[in-house]
Protein backbone atom coordinates (compact mmCIF):
# COMPACT_ATOMS: atom_id res chain seq x y z
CA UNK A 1 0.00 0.00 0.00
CA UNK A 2 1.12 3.56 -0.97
CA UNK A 3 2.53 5.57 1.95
CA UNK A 4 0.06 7.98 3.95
CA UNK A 5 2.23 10.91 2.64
CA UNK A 6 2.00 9.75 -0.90
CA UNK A 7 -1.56 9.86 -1.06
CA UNK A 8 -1.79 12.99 0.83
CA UNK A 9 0.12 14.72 -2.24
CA UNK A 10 -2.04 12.81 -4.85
CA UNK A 11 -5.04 14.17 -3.13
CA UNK A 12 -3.65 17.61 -2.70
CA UNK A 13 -2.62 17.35 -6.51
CA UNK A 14 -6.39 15.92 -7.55
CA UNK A 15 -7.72 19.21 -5.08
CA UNK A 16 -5.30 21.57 -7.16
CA UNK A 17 -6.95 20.41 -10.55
CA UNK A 18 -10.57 20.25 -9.25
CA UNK A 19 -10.52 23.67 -8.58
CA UNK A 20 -8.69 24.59 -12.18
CA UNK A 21 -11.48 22.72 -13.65
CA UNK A 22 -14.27 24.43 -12.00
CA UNK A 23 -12.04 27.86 -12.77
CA UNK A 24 -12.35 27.15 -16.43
CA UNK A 25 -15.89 25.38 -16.43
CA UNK A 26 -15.17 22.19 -16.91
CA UNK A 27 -17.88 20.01 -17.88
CA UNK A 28 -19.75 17.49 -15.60
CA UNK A 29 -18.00 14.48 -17.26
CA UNK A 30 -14.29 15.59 -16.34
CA UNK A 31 -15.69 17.02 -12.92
CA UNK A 32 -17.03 13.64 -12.35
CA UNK A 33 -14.09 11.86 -12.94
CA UNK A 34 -12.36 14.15 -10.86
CA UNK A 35 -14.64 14.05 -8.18
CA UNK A 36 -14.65 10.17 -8.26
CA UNK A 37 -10.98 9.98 -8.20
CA UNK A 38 -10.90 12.35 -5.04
CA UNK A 39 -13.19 10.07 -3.18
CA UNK A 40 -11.31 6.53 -3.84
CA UNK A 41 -8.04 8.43 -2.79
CA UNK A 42 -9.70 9.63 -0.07
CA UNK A 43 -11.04 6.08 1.19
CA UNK A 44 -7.47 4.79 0.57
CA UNK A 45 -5.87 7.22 2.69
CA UNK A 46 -8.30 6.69 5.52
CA UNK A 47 -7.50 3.07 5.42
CA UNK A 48 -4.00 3.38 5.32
CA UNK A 49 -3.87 6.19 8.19
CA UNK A 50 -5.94 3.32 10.33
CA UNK A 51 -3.32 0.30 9.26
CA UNK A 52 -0.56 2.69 10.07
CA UNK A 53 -2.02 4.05 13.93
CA UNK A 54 -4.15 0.49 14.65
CA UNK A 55 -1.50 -1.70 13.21
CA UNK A 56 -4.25 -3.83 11.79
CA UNK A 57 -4.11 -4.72 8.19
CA UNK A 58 -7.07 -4.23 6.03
CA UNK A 59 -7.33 -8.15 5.45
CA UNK A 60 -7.74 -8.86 9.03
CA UNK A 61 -10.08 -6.40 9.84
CA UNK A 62 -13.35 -7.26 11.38
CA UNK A 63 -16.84 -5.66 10.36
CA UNK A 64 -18.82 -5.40 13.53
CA UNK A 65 -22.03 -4.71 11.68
CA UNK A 66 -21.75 -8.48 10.51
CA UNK A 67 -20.06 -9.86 13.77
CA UNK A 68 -23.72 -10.75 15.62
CA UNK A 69 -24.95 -12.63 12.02
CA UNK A 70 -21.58 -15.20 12.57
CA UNK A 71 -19.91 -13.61 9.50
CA UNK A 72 -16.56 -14.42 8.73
CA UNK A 73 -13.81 -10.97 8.65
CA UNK A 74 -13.52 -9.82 5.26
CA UNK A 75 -11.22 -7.98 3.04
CA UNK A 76 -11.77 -4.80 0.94
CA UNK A 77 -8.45 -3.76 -1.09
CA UNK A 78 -8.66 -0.92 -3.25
CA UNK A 79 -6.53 -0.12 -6.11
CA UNK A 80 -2.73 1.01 -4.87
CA UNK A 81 -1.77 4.51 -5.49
CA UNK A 82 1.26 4.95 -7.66
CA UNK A 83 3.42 7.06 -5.57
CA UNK A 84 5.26 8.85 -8.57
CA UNK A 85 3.73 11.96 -8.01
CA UNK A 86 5.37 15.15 -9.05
């Protein structure tokens, strides 16, 4: 998994051209995209911010909402960050 600092600068960078495309009046289509890519960023860093303070790795998480049905832990990865960022 990409570093916490990493994603911090791809989200800052992401931020930096939101608001360039809203200055020019971008159309909903690249806003969306935009907008999209902000949010998975966004759910990556949270995760990666709790593996790095709980020391718990996403696989071995437990969902607590499931816990009282007998469900088994389970594992959401989401697409790595590439951490080549200008």
């Amino acid at each position: 998994m990409a570093s916490v600092e990493c994603i911090q600068e791809a989200v800052r960078l992401l931020v930096a051209e939101r608001q360039a495309l809203r200055k020019r009046h971008a159309g909903r289509g690249e806003l969306e995209s935009n907008r999209l890519e902000l949010a998975r960023l966004q759910q990556q860093l949270s995760h990666s911010l709790i593996d790095r303070y709980l020391r718990v790795p996403i696989g071995k998480r437990f969902d607590t909402r499931r816990a009282a049905n007998g469900a088994q832990p389970r594992s959401r990865r989401l697409p790595p960050v590439a951490c080549d960022v200008p």
